[in-house]
Protein backbone atom coordinates (compact mmCIF):
# COMPACT_ATOMS: atom_id res chain seq x y z
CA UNK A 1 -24.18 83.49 60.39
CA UNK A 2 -20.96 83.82 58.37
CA UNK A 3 -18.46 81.81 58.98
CA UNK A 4 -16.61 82.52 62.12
CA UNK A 5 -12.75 82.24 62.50
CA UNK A 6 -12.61 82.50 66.28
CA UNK A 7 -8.67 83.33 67.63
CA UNK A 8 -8.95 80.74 70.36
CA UNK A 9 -4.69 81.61 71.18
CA UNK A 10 -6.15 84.15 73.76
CA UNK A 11 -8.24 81.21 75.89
CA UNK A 12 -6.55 81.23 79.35
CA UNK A 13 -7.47 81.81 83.04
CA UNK A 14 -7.71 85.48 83.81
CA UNK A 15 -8.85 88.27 82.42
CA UNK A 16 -9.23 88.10 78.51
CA UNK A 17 -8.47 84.62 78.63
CA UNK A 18 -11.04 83.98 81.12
CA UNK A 19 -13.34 86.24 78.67
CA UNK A 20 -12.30 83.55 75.58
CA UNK A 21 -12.82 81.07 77.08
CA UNK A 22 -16.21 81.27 78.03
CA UNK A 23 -17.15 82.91 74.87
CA UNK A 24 -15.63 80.00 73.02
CA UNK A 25 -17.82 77.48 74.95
CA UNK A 26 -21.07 78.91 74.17
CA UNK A 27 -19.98 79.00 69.80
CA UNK A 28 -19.27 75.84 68.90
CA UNK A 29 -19.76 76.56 65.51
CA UNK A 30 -16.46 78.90 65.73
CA UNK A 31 -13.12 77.71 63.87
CA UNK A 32 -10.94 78.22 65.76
CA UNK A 33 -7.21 79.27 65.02
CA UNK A 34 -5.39 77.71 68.06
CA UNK A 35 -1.61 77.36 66.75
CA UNK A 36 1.05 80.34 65.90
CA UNK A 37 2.32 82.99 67.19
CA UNK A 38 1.36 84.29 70.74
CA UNK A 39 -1.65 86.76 69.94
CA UNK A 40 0.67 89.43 72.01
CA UNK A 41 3.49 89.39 70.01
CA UNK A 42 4.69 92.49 67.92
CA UNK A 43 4.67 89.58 64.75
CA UNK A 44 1.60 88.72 65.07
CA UNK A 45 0.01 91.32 63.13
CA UNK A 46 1.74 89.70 60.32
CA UNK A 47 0.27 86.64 61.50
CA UNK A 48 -3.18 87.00 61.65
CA UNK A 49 -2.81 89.08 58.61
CA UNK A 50 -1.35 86.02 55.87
CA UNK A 51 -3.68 83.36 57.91
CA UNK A 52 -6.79 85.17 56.36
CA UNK A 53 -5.32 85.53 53.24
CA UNK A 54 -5.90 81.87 53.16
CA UNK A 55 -9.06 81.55 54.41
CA UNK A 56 -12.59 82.43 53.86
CA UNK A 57 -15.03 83.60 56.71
CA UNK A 58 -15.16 86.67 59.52
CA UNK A 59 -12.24 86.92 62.01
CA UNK A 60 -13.14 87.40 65.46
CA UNK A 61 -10.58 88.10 67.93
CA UNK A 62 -11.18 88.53 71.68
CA UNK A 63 -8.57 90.16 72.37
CA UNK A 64 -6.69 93.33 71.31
CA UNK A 65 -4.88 91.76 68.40
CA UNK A 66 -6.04 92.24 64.49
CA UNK A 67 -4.66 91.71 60.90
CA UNK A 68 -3.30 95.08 58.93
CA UNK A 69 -5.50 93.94 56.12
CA UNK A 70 -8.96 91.94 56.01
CA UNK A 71 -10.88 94.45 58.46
CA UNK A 72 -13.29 94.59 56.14
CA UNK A 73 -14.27 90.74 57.71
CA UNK A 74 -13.02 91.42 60.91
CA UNK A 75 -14.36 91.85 64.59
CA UNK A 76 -12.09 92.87 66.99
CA UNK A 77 -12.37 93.32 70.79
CA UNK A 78 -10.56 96.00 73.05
CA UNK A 79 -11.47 95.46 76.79
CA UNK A 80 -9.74 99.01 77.76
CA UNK A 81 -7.20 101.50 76.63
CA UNK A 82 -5.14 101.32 79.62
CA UNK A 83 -1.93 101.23 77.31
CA UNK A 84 -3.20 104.70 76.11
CA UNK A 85 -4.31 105.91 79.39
CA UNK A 86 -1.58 104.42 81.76
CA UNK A 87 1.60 105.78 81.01
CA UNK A 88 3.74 103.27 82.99
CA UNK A 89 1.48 100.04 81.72
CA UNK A 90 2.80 101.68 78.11
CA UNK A 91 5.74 101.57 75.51
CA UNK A 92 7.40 102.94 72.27
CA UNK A 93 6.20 99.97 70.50
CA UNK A 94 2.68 99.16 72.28
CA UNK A 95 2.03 102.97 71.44
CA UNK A 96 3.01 102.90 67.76
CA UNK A 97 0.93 99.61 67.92
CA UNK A 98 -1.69 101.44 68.99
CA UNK A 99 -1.84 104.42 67.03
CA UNK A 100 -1.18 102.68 63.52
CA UNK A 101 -2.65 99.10 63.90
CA UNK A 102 -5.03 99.34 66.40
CA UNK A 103 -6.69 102.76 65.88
CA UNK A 104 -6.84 101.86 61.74
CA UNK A 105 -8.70 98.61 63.35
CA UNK A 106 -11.30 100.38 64.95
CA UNK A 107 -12.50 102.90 62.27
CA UNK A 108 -11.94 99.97 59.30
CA UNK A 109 -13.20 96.84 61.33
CA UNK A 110 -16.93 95.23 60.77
CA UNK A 111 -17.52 96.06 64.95
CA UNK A 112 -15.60 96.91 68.02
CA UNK A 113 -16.60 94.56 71.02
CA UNK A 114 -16.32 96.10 74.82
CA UNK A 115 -16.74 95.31 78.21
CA UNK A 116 -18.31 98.11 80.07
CA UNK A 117 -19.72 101.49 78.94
CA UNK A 118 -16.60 103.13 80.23
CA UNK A 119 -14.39 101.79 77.69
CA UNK A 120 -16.77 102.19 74.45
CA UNK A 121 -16.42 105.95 75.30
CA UNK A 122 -12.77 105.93 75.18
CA UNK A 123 -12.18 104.34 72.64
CA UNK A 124 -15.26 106.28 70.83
CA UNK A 125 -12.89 109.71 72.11
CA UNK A 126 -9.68 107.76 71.14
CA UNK A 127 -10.51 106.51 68.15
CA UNK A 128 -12.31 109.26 66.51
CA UNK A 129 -15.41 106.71 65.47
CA UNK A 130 -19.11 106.84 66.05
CA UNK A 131 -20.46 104.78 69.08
CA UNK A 132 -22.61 103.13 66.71
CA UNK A 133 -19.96 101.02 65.63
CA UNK A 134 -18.88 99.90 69.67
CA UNK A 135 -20.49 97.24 70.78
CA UNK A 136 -20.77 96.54 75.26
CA UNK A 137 -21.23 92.92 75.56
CA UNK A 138 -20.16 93.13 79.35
CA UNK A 139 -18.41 90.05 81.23
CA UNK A 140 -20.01 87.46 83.33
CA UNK A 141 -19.45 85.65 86.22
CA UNK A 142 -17.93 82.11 86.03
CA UNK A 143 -18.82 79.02 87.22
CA UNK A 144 -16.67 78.56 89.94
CA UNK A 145 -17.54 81.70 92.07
CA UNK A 146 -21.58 81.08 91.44
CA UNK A 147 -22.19 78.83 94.62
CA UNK A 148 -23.64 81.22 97.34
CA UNK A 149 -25.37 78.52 99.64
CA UNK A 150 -22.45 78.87 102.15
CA UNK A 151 -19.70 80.56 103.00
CA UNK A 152 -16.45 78.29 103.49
CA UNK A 153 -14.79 78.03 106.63
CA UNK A 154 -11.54 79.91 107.33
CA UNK A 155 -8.48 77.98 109.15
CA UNK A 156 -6.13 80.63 108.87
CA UNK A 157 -7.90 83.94 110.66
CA UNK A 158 -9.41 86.75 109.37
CA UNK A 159 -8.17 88.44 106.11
CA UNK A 160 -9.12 90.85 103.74
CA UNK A 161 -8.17 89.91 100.44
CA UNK A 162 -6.60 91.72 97.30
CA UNK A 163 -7.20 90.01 93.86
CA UNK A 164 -4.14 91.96 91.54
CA UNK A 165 -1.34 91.33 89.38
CA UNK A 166 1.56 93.86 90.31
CA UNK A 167 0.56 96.50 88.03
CA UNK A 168 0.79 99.98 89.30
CA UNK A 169 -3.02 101.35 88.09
CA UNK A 170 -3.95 98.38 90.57
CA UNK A 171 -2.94 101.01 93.76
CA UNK A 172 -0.87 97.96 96.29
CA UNK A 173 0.91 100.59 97.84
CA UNK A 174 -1.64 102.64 98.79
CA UNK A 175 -3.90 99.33 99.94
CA UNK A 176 -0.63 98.82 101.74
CA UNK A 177 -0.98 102.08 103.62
CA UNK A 178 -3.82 101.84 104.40
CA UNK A 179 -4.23 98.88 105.45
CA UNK A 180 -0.93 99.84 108.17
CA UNK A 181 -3.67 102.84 108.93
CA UNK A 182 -6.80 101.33 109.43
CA UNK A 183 -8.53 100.77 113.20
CA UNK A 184 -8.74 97.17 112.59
CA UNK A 185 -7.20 93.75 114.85
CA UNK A 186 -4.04 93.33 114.18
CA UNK A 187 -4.61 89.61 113.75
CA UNK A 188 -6.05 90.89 110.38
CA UNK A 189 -4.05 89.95 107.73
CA UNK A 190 -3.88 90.56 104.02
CA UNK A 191 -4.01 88.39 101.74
CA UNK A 192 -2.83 89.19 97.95
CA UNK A 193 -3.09 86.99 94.92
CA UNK A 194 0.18 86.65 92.96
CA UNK A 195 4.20 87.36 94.61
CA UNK A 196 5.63 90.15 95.94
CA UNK A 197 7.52 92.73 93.92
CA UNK A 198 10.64 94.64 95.22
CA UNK A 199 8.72 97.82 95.92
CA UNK A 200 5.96 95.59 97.96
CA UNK A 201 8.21 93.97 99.49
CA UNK A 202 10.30 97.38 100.74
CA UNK A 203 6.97 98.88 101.67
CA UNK A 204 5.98 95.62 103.99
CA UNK A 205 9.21 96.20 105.84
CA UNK A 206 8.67 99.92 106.35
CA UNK A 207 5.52 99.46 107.94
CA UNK A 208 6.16 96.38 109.75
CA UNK A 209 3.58 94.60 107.91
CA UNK A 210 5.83 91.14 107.44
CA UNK A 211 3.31 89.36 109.85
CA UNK A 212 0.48 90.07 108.50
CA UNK A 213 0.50 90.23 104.49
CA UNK A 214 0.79 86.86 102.63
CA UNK A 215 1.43 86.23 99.00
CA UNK A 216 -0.81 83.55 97.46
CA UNK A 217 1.34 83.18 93.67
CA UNK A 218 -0.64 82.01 91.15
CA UNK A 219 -4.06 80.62 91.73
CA UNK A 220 -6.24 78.44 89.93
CA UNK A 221 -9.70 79.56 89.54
CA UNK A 222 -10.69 77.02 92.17
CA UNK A 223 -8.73 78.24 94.35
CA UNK A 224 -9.77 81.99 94.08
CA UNK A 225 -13.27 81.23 94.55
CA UNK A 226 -12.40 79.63 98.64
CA UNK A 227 -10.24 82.72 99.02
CA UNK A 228 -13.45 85.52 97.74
CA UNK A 229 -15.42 82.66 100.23
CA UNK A 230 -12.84 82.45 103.25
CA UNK A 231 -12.56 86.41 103.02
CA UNK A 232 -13.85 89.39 105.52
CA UNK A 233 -14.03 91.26 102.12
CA UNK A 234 -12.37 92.35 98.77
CA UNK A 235 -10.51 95.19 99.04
CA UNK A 236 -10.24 96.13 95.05
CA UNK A 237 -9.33 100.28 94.64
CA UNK A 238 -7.82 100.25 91.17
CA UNK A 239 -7.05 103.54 89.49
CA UNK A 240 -7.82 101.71 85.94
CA UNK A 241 -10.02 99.28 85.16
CA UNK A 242 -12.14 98.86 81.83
CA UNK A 243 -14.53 96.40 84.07
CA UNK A 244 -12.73 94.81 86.90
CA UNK A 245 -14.46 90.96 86.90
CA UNK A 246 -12.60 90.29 90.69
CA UNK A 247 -15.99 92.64 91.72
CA UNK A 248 -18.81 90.78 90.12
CA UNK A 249 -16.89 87.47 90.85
CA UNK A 250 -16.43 88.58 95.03
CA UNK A 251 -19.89 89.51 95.29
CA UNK A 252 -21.18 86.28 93.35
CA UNK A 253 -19.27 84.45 96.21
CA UNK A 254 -21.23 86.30 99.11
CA UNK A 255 -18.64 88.76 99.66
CA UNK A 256 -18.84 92.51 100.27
CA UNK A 257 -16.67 94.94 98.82
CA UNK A 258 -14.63 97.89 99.05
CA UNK A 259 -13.81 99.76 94.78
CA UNK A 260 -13.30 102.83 93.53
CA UNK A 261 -14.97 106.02 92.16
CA UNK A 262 -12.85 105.84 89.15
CA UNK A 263 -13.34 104.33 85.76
CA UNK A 264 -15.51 101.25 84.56
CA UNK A 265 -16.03 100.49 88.50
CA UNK A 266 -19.28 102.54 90.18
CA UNK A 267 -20.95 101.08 86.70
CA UNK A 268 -19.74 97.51 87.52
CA UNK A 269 -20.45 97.68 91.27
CA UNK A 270 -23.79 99.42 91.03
CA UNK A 271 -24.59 99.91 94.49
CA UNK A 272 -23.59 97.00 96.02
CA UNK A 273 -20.21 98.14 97.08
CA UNK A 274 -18.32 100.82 99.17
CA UNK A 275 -16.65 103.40 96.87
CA UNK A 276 -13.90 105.19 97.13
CA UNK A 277 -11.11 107.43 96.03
CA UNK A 278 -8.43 105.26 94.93
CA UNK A 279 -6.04 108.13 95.95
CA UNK A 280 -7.01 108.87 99.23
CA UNK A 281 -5.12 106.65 101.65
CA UNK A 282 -7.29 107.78 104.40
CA UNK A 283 -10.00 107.27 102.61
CA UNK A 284 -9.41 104.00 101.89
CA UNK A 285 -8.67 102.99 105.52
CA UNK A 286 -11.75 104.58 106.79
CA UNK A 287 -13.35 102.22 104.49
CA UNK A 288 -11.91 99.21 105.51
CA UNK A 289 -12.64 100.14 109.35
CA UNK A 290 -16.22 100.90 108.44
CA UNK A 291 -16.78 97.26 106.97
CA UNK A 292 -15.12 95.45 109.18
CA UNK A 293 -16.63 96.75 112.24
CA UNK A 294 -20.41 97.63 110.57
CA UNK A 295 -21.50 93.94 110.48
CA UNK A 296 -25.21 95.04 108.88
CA UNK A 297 -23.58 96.84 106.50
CA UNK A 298 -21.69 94.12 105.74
CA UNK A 299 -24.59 92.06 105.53
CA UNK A 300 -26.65 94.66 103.28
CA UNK A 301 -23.25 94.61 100.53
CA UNK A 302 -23.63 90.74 100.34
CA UNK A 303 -27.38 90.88 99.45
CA UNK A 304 -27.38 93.75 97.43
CA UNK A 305 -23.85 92.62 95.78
CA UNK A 306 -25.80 88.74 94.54
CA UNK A 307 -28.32 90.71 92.99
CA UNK A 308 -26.01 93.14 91.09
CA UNK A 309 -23.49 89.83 89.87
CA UNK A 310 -26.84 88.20 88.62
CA UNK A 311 -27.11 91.34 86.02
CA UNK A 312 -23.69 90.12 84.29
CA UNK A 313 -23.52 86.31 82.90
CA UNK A 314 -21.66 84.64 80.12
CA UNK A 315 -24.42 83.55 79.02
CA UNK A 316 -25.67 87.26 78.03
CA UNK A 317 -21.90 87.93 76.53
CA UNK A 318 -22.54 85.42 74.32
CA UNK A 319 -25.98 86.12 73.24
CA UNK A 320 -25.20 89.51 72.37
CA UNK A 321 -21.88 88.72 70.60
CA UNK A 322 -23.89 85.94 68.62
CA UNK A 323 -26.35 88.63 67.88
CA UNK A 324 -23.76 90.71 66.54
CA UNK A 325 -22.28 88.20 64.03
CA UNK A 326 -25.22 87.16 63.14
CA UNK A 327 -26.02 90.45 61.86
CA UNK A 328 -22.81 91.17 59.73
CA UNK A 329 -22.94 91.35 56.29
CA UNK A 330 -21.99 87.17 54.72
């Protein structure tokens, strides 16, 4: 293998830092540029760019980051194009990024990682590059949400829970809605990750939800892995997602689930899950009814939804990333 400079700034908790992270474990054998510049910042294009000037060896960055020159020894990684495709989750500046750094990136770069077939076809469409230059190497399922021997008991009721960030591709005002609609107990509550937003917060008061949706803030991955446990179910309808890991890591835990139709998501959940519209309200309730009062089908999600975590591990990621450098010109 060449020598690897591994941009271990992205390593964090959620999402592509989870997705560092647990790459990084499994190379040892990376360097590892951990000092500088955030890897999101505007500058650090710049960055990246006069650190290899300096040094020898293939840059591999999980993330959506990359040098303006050197591409010819870099591997870069885009997880989804939802700045392209997600007009409110975009900018002036994230778009010129985009366009004139990132898209130069993927048609001038060794590879292009992914996460899910989904994205390597946008960014195939976007890009304006063969597919033999994308690479899926998928997500796994971390360690924390892999024990299945039992589920943990709940104190605090019954809840259905809602693994997000405040985005508006991840659809909280329609779970909102339809959580108000659905033919469930009202001693259900919901239970999202992360605090309320103003708009959240307006719609909980004009449905009279106060009662009955709590606000977890930030979570430790401990701590997510009791609440996918302690759950009636993930309730996960995203309009975007280029893989959506709170699925695999909900049914890893023994926990059924409710998606959508849309995106990276039927090929993530396989058919271990409920689908539906993400913009059908109704829809969406009907769901949640269904589940809550259909205990076998409850019970046939959870089994079906172990098997279909067990097809995405770290462990695989790794392989096939360690594959792919190992294949690269030295």
């Amino acid at each position: 293998m060449a020598r690897i400079i591994f941009d271990a700034r992205w390593i964090g908790e959620h999402g592509i830092g989870r997705f560092a992270n647990e790459v990084s474990k499994r190379n040892e054998g990376f360097v590892k540029i951990k000092n500088g510049l955030k890897p999101t910042s505007p500058f650090d294009v710049f960055f990246i760019t006069l650190y290899l000037a300096f040094k020898r060896g293939v840059y591999f960055s999980p993330g959506y980051n990359c040098p303006l020159f050197f591409l010819n020894r870099s591997v870069i990684t885009i997880h989804d194009l939802n700045h392209i495709d997600i007009e409110h989750n975009s900018s002036f500046l994230k778009k010129i990024y985009y366009e004139f750094v990132m898209k130069r990136a993927c048609q001038k770069s060794l590879k292009v990682l992914t996460v899910s077939n989904f994205s390597k076809r946008r960014i195939c469409e976007w890009a304006g590059i063969s597919d033999s230059r994308v690479l899926v190497v998928g997500n796994g399922v971390s360690e924390e949400f892999l024990n299945t021997e039992s589920r943990v008991t709940n104190s605090e009721g019954e809840y259905i829970l809602v693994v997000s960030n405040r985005k508006k591709h991840k659809n909280e005002l329609r779970i909102l809605s339809a959580f108000h609609m659905a033919n469930i107990p009202p001693s259900v509550k919901l239970v999202f990750t992360g605090d309320p937003d103003e708009s959240l917060q307006n719609e909980i008061k004009r449905t009279n939800l106060q009662d009955r949706v709590v606000f977890k803030g930030r979570v430790e991955n401990s701590e997510l892995a009791s609440l996918y446990k302690e759950s009636l179910f993930l309730l996960f309808p995203s309009l975007y997602e280029g893989f959506g890991l709170p699925v695999i890591e909900a049914m890893s835990s023994g926990t059924a689930v409710i998606t959508s139709t849309t995106t990276s998501l039927p090929e993530v959940a396989g058919d271990a899950a409920i689908l539906v519209d993400p913009e059908n309200t109704e829809e969406i309730a009907l769901a949640i009814g269904n589940l809550y009062y259909n205990p076998d089908l409850k019970k046939e999600l959870i089994a079906k939804g172990l098997i279909q975590a067990k097809k995405f591990t770290w462990e695989k990621t790794a392989d096939l990333i360690t594959n792919c450098l190992n294949n690269l010109k030295k």
